[in-house]
N, C-alpha and C. Protein backbone atom coordinates (compact mmCIF):
# COMPACT_ATOMS: atom_id res chain seq x y z
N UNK A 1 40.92 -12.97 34.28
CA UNK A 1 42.20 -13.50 33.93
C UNK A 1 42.64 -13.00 32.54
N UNK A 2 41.78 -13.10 31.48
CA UNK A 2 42.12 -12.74 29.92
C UNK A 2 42.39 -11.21 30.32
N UNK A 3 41.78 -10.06 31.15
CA UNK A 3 42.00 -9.10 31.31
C UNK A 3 43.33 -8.29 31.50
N UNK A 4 43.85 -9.10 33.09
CA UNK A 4 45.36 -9.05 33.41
C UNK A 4 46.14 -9.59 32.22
N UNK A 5 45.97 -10.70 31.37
CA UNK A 5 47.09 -11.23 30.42
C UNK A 5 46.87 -10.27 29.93
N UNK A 6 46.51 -9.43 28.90
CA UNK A 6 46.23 -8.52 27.69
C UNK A 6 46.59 -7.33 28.78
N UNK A 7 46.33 -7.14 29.77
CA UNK A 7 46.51 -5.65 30.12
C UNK A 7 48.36 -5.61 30.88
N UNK A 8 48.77 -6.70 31.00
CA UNK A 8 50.42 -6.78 31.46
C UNK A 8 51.21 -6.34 30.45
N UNK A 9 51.85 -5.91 30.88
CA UNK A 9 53.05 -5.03 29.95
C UNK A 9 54.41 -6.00 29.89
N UNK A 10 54.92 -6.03 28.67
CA UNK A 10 55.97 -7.29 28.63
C UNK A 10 57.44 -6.69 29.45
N UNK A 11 58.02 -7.25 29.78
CA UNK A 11 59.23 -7.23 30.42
C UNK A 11 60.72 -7.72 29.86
N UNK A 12 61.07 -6.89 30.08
CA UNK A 12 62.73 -6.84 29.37
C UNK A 12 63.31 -8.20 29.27
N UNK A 13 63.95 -9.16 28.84
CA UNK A 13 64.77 -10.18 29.38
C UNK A 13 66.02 -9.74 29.26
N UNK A 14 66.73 -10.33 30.33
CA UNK A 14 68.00 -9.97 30.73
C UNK A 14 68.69 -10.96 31.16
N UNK A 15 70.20 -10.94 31.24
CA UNK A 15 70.90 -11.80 31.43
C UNK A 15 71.94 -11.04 32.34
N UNK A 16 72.09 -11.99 33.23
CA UNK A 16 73.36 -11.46 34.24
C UNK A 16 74.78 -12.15 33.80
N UNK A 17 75.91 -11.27 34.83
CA UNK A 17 76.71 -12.20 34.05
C UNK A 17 77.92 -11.40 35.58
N UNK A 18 77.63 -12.23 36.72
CA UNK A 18 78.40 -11.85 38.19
C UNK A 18 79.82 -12.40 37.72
N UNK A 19 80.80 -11.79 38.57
CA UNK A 19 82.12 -11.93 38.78
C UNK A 19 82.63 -11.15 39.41
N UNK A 20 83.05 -12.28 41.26
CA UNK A 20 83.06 -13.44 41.11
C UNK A 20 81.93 -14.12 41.34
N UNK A 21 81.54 -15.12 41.55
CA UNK A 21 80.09 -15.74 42.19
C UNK A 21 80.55 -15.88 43.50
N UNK A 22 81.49 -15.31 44.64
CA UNK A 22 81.14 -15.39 45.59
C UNK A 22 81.84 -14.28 46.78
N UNK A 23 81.63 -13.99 47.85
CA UNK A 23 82.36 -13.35 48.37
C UNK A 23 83.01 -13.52 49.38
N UNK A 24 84.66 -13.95 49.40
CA UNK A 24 85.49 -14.25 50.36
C UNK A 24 84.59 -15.99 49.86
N UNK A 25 85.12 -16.31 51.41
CA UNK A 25 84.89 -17.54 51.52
C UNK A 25 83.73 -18.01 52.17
N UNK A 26 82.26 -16.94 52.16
CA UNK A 26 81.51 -16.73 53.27
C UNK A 26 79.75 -16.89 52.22
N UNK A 27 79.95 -16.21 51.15
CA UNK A 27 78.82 -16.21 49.95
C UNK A 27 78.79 -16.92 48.83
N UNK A 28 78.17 -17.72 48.55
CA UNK A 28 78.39 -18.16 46.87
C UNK A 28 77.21 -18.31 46.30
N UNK A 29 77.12 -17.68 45.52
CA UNK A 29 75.83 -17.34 44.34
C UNK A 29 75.95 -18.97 43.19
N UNK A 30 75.10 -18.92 43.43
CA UNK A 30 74.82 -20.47 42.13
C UNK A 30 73.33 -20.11 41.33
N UNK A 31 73.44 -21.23 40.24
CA UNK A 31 71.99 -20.82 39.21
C UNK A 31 72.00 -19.11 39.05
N UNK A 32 70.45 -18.94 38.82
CA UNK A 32 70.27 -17.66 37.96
C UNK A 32 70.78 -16.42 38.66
N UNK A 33 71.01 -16.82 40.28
CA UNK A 33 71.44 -15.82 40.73
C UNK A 33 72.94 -15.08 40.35
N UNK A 34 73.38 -16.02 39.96
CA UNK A 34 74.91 -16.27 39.47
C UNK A 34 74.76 -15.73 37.88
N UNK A 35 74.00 -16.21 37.56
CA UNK A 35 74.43 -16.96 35.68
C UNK A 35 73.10 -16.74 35.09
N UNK A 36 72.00 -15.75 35.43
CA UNK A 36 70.66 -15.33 34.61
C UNK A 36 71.01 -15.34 33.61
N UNK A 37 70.17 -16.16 32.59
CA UNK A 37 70.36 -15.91 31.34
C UNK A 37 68.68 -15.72 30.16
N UNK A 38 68.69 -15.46 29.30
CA UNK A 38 67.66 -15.89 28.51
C UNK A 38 67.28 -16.81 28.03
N UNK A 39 66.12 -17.62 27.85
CA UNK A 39 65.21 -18.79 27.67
C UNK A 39 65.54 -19.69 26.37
N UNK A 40 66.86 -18.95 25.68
CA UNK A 40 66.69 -19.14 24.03
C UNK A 40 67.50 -20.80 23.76
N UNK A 41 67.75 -21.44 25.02
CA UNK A 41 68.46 -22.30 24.91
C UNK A 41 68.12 -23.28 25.51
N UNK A 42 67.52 -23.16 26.35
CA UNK A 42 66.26 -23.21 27.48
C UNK A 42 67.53 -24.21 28.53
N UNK A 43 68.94 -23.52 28.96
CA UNK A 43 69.95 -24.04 29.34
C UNK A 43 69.82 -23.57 31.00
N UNK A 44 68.88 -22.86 31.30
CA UNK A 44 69.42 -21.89 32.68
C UNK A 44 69.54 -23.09 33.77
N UNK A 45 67.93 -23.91 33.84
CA UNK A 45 67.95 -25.08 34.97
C UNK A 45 69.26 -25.99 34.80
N UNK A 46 69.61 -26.51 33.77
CA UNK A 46 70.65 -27.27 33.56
C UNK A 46 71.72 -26.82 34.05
N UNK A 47 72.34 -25.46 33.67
CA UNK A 47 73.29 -24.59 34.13
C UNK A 47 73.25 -24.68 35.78
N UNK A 48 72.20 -24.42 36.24
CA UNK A 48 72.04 -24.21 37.94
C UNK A 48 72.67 -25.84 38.25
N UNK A 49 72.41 -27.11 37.47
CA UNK A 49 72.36 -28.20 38.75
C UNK A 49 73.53 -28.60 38.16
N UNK A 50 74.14 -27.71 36.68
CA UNK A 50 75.68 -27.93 36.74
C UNK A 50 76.31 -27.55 37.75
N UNK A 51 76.18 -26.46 38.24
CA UNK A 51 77.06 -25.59 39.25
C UNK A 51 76.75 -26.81 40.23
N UNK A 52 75.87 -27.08 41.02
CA UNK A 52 75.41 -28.31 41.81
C UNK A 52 76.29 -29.88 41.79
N UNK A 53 76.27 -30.00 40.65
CA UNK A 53 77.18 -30.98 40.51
C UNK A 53 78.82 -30.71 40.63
N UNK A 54 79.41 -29.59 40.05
CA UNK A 54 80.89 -29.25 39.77
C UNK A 54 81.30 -28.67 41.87
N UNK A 55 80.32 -28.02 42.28
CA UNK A 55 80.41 -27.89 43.52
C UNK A 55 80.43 -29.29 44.41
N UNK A 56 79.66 -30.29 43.91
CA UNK A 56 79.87 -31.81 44.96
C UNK A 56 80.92 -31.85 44.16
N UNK A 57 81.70 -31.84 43.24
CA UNK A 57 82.95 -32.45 42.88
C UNK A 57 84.26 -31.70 43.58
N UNK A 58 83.95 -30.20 43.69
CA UNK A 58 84.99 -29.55 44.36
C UNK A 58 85.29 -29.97 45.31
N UNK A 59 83.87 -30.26 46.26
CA UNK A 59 83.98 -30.18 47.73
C UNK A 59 84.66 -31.73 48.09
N UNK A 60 84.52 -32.55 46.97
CA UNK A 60 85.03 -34.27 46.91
C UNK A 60 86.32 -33.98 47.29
N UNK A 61 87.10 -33.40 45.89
CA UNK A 61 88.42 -33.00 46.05
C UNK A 61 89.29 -32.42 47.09
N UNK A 62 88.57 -31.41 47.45
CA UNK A 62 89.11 -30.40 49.07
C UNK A 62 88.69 -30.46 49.95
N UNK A 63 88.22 -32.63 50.49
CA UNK A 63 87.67 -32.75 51.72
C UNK A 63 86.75 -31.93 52.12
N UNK A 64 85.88 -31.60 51.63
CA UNK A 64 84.89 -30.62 52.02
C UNK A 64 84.99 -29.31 52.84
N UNK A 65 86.15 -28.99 52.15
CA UNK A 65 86.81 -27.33 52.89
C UNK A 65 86.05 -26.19 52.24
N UNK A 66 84.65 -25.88 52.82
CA UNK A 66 84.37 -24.89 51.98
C UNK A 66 84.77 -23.86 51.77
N UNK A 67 85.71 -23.35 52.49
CA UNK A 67 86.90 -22.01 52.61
C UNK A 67 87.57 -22.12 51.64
N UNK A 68 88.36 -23.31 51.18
CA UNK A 68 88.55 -23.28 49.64
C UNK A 68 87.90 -24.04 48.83
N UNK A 69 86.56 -24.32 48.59
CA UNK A 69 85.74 -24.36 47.85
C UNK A 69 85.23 -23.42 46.99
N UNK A 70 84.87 -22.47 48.17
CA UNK A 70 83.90 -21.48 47.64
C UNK A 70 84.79 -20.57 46.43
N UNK A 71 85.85 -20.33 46.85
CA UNK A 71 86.74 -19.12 46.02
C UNK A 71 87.02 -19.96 44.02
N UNK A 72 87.21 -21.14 44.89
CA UNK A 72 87.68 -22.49 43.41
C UNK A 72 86.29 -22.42 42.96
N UNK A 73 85.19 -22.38 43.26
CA UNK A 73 83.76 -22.28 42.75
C UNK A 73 83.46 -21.29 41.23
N UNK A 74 84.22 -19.99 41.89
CA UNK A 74 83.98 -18.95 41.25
C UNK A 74 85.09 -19.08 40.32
N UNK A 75 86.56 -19.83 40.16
CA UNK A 75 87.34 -19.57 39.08
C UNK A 75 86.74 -20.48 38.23
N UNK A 76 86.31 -21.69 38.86
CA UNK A 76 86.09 -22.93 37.50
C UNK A 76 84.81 -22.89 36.67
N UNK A 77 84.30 -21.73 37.55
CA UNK A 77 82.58 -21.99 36.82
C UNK A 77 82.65 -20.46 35.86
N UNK A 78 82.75 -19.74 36.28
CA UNK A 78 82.74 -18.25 35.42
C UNK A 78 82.55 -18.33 34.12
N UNK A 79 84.21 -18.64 33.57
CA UNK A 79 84.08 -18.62 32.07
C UNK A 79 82.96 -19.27 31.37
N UNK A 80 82.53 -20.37 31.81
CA UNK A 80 82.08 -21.47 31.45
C UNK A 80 80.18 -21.16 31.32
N UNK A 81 80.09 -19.98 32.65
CA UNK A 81 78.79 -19.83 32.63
C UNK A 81 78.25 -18.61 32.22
N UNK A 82 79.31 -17.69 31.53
CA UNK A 82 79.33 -16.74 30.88
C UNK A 82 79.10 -16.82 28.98
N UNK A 83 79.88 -18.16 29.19
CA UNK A 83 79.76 -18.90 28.00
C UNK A 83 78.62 -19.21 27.22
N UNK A 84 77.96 -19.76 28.36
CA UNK A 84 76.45 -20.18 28.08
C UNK A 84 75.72 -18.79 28.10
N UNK A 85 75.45 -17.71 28.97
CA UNK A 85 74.66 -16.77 28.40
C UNK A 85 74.77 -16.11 27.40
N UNK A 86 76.24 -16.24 26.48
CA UNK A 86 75.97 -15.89 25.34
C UNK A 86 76.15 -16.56 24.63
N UNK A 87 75.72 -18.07 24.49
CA UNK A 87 75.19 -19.07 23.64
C UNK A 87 73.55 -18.90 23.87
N UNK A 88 73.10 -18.40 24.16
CA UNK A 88 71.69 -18.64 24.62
C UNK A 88 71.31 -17.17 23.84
N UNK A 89 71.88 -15.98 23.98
CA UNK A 89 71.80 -14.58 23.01
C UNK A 89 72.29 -15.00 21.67
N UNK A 90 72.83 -16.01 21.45
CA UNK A 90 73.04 -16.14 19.97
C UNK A 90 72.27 -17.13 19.62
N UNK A 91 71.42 -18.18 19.80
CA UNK A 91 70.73 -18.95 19.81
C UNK A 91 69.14 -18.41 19.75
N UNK A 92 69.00 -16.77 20.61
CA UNK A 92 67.69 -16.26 19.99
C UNK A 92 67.84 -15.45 18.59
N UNK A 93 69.05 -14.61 18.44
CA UNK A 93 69.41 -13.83 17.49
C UNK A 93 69.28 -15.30 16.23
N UNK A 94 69.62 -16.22 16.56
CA UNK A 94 69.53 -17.28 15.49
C UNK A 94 68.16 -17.94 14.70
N UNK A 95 67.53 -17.76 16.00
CA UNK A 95 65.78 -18.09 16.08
C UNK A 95 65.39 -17.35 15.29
N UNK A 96 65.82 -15.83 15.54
CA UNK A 96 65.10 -14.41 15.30
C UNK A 96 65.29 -14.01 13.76
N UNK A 97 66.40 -14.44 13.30
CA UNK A 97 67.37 -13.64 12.04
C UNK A 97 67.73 -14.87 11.17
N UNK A 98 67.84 -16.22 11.44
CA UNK A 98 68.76 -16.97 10.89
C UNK A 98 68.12 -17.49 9.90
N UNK A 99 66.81 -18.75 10.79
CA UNK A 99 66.48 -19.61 10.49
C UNK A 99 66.21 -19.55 9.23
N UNK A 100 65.81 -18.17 8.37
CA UNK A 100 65.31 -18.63 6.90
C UNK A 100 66.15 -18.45 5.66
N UNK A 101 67.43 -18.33 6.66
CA UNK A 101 68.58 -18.15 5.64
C UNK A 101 69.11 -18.98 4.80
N UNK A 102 68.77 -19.13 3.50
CA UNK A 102 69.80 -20.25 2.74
C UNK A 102 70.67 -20.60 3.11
N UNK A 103 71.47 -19.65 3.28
CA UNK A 103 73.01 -19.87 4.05
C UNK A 103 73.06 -20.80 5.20
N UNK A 104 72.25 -20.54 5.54
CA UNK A 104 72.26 -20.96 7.19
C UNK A 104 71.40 -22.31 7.46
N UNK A 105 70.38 -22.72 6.70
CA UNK A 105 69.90 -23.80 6.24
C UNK A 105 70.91 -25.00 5.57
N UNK A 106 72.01 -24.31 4.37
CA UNK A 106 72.55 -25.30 4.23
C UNK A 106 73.72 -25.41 5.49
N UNK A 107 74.04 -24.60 5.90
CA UNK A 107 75.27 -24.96 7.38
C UNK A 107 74.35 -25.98 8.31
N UNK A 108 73.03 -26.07 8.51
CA UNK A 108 72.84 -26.83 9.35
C UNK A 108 72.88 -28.49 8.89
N UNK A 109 72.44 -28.72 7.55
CA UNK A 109 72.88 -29.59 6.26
C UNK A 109 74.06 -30.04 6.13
N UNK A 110 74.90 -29.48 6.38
CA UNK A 110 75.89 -29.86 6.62
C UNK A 110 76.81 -30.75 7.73
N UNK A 111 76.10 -29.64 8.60
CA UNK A 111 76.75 -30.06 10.06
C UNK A 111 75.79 -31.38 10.78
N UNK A 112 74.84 -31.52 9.90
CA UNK A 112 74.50 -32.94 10.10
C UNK A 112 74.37 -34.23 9.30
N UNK A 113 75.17 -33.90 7.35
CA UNK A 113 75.76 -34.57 7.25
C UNK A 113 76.89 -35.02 8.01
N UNK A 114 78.10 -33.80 8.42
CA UNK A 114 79.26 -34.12 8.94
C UNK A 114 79.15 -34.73 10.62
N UNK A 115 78.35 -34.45 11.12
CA UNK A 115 78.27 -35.37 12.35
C UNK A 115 77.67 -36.96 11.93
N UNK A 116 77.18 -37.12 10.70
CA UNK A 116 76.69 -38.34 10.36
C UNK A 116 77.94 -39.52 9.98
N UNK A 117 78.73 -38.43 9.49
CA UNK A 117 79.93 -39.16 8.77
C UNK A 117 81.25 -39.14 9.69
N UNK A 118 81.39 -38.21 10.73
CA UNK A 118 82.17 -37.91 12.21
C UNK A 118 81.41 -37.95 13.29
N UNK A 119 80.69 -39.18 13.80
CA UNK A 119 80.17 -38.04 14.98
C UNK A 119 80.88 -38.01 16.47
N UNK A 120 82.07 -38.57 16.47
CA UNK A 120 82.63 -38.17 17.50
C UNK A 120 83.80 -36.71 17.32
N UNK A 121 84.02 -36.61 16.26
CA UNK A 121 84.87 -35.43 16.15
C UNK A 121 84.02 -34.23 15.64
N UNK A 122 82.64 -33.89 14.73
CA UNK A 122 82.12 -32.98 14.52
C UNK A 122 80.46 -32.80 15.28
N UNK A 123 80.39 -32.20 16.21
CA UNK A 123 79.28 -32.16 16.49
C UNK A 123 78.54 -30.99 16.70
N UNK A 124 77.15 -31.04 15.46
CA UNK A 124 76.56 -29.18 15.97
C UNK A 124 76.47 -28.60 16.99
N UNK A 125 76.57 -27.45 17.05
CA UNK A 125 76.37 -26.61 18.36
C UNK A 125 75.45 -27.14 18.75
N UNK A 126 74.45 -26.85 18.64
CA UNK A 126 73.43 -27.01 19.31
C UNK A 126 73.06 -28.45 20.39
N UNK A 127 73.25 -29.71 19.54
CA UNK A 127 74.07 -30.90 20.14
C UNK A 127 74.79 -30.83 21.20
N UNK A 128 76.01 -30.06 20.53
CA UNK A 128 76.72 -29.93 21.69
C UNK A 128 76.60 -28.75 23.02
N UNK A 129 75.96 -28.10 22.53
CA UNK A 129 75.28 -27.41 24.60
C UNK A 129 74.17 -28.15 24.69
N UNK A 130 73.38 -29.13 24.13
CA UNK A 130 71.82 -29.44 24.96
C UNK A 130 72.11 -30.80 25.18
N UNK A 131 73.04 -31.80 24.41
CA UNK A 131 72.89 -33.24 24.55
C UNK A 131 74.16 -33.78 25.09
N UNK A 132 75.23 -33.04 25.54
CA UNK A 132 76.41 -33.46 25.68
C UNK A 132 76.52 -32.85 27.31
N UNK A 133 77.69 -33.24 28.06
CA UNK A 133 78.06 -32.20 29.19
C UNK A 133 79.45 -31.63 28.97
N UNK A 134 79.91 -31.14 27.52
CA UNK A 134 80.77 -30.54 26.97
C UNK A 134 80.71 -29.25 27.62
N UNK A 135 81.91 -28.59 28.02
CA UNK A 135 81.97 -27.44 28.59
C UNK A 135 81.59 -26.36 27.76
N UNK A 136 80.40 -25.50 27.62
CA UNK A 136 80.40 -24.37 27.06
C UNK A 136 81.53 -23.97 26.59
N UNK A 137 82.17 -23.16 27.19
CA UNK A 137 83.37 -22.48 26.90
C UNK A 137 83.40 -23.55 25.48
N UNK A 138 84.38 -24.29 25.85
CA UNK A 138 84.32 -25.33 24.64
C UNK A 138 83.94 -25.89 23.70
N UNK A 139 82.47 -26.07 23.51
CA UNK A 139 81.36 -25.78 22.67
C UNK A 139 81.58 -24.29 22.03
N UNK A 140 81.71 -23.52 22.47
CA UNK A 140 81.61 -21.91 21.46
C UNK A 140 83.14 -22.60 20.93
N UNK A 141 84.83 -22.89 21.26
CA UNK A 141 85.64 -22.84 20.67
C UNK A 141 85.01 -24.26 20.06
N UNK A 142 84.91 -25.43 19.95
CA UNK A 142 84.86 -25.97 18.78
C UNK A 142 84.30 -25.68 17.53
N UNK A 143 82.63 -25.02 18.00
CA UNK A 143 82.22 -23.71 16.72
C UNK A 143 83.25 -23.17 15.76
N UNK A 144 84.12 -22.89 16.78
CA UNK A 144 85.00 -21.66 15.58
C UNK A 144 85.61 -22.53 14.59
N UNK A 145 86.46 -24.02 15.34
CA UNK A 145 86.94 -24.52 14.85
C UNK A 145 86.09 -25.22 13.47
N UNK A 146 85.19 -25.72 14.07
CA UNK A 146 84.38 -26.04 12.51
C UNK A 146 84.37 -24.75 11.82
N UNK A 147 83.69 -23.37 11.74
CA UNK A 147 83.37 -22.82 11.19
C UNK A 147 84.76 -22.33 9.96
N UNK A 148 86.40 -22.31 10.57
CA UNK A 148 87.29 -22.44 9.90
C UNK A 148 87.37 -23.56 9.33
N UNK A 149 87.25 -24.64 9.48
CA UNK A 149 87.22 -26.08 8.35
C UNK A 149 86.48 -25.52 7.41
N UNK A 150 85.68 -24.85 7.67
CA UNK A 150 84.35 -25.05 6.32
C UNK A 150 84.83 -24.10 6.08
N UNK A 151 84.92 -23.29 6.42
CA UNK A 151 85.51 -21.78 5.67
C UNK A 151 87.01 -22.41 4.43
N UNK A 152 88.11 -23.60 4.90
CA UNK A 152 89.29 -23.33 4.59
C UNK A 152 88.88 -24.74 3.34
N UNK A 153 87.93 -25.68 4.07
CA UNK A 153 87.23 -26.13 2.52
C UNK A 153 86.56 -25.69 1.86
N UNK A 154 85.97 -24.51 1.85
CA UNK A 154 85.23 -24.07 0.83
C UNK A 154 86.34 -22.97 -0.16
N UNK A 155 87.21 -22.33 0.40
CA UNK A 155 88.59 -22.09 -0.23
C UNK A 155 89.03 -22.96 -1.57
N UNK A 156 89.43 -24.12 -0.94
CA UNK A 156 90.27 -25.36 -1.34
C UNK A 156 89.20 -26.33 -2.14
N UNK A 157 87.99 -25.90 -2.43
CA UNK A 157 86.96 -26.33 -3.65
C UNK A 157 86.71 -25.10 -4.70
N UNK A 158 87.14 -23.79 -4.15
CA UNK A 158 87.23 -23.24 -5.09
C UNK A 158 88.33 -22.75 -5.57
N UNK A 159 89.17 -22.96 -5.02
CA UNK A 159 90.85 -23.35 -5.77
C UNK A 159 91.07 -24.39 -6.82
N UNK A 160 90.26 -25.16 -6.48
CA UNK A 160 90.45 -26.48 -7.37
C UNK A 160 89.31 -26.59 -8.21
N UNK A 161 88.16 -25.72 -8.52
CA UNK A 161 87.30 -25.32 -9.58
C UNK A 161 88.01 -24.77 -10.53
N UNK A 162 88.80 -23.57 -10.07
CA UNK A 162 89.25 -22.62 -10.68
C UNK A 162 90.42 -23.11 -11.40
N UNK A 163 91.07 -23.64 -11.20
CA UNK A 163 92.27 -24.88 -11.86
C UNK A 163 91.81 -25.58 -12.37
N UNK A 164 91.17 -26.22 -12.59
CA UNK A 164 90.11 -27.03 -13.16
C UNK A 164 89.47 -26.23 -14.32
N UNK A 165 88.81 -25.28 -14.21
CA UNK A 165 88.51 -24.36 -15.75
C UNK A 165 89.45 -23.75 -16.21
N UNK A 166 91.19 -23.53 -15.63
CA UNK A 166 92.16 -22.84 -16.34
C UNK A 166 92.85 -24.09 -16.76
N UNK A 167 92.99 -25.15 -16.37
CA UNK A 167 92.92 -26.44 -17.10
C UNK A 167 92.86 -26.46 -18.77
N UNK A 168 91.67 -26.80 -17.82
CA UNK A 168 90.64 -27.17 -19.55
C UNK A 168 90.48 -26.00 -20.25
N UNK A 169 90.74 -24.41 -20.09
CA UNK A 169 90.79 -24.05 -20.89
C UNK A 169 92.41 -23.52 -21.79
N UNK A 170 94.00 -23.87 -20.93
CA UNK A 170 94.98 -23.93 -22.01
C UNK A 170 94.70 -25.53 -22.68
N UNK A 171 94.05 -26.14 -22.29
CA UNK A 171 93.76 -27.71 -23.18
C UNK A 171 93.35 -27.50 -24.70
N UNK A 172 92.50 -26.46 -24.24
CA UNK A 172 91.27 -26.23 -25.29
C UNK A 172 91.22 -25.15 -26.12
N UNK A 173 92.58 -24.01 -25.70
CA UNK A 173 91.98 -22.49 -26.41
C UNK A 173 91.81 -22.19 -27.84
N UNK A 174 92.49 -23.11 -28.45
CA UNK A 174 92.01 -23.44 -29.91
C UNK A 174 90.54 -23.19 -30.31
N UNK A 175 89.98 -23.76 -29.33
CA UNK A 175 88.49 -23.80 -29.44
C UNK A 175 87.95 -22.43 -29.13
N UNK A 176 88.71 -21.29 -28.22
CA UNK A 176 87.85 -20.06 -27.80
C UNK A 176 87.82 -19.38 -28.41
N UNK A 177 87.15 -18.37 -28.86
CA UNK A 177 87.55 -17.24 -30.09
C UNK A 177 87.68 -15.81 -28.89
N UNK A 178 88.16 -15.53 -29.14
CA UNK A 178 88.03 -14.06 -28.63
C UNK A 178 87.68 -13.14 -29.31
């Protein structure tokens, strides 16, 4: 056994990313067959018994017409599960590159002060694809949206530093020598 482990050669990971997930009204691809993704999120099973669930909801809606099920399958789920495989590539690149970043240490500091002090309006990524059933898609755009708050307050603290030392210094220039 120790032989085969040490003598196997590692294997690529890959992520699929089909469109549409089905063909006509006759095939429909669900889970990894659909939506392979990488481990970095560890989202794939979840993803599969989403599709599982959003499919009993279709089929609720359209009396169980799978003729138009199947086609509505592939518009409502796509974006959404495309979404997630590249939340899951940015989530290893994050693992891989991030974690020892000052920068990136205090953003997580942050984003869990600010979910402490919001937590229905700010919630980390990460939160929000593993603990929520927030739509991907949606999860990456609220990202952005925080990431511009903090971007347009960190602006607007150093606007008001900077006014703040041109302040105090026509208050004071008596005092500066040049």
């Amino acid at each position: 056994m120790i032989k085969i482990f040490f003598g196997a050669q590692p294997l690529p990971l890959i992520s699929i990313k089909c469109n549409p997930y089905n063909y006509t009204d006759k095939v429909l691809l669900m889970g990894d067959a659909a939506h392979a993704m990488v481990p970095f999120y560890g989202q794939g099973m979840n993803c599969g018994f989403e599709d599982c669930s959003i499919l009993d909801e279709l089929l609720e809606q359209n009396n169980n017409s799978i003729k138009k099920v199947i086609p509505l399958f592939s518009e409502n789920r796509i974006e959404n599960c495309h979404a997630m495989i590249d939340l899951s590539m940015y989530n290893y690149i994050e693992m891989r590159d991030l974690v020892n970043s000052k920068t990136f240490l205090m953003r997580k500091t942050l984003d869990t002060l600010l979910n402490t002090l919001f937590p229905r309006s700010w919630i980390p990524l990460y939160s929000m694809v593993a603990f929520t059933r927030i739509p991907y898609k949606k999860c990456i755009n609220d990202r952005k949206w925080q990431d511009l708050m903090i971007s347009r307050s960190g602006k607007v603290c150093l606007l008001a530093f900077f006014r703040g030392v041109f302040v105090e210094f026509l208050q004071n220039r008596k005092n500066f020598y040049f």
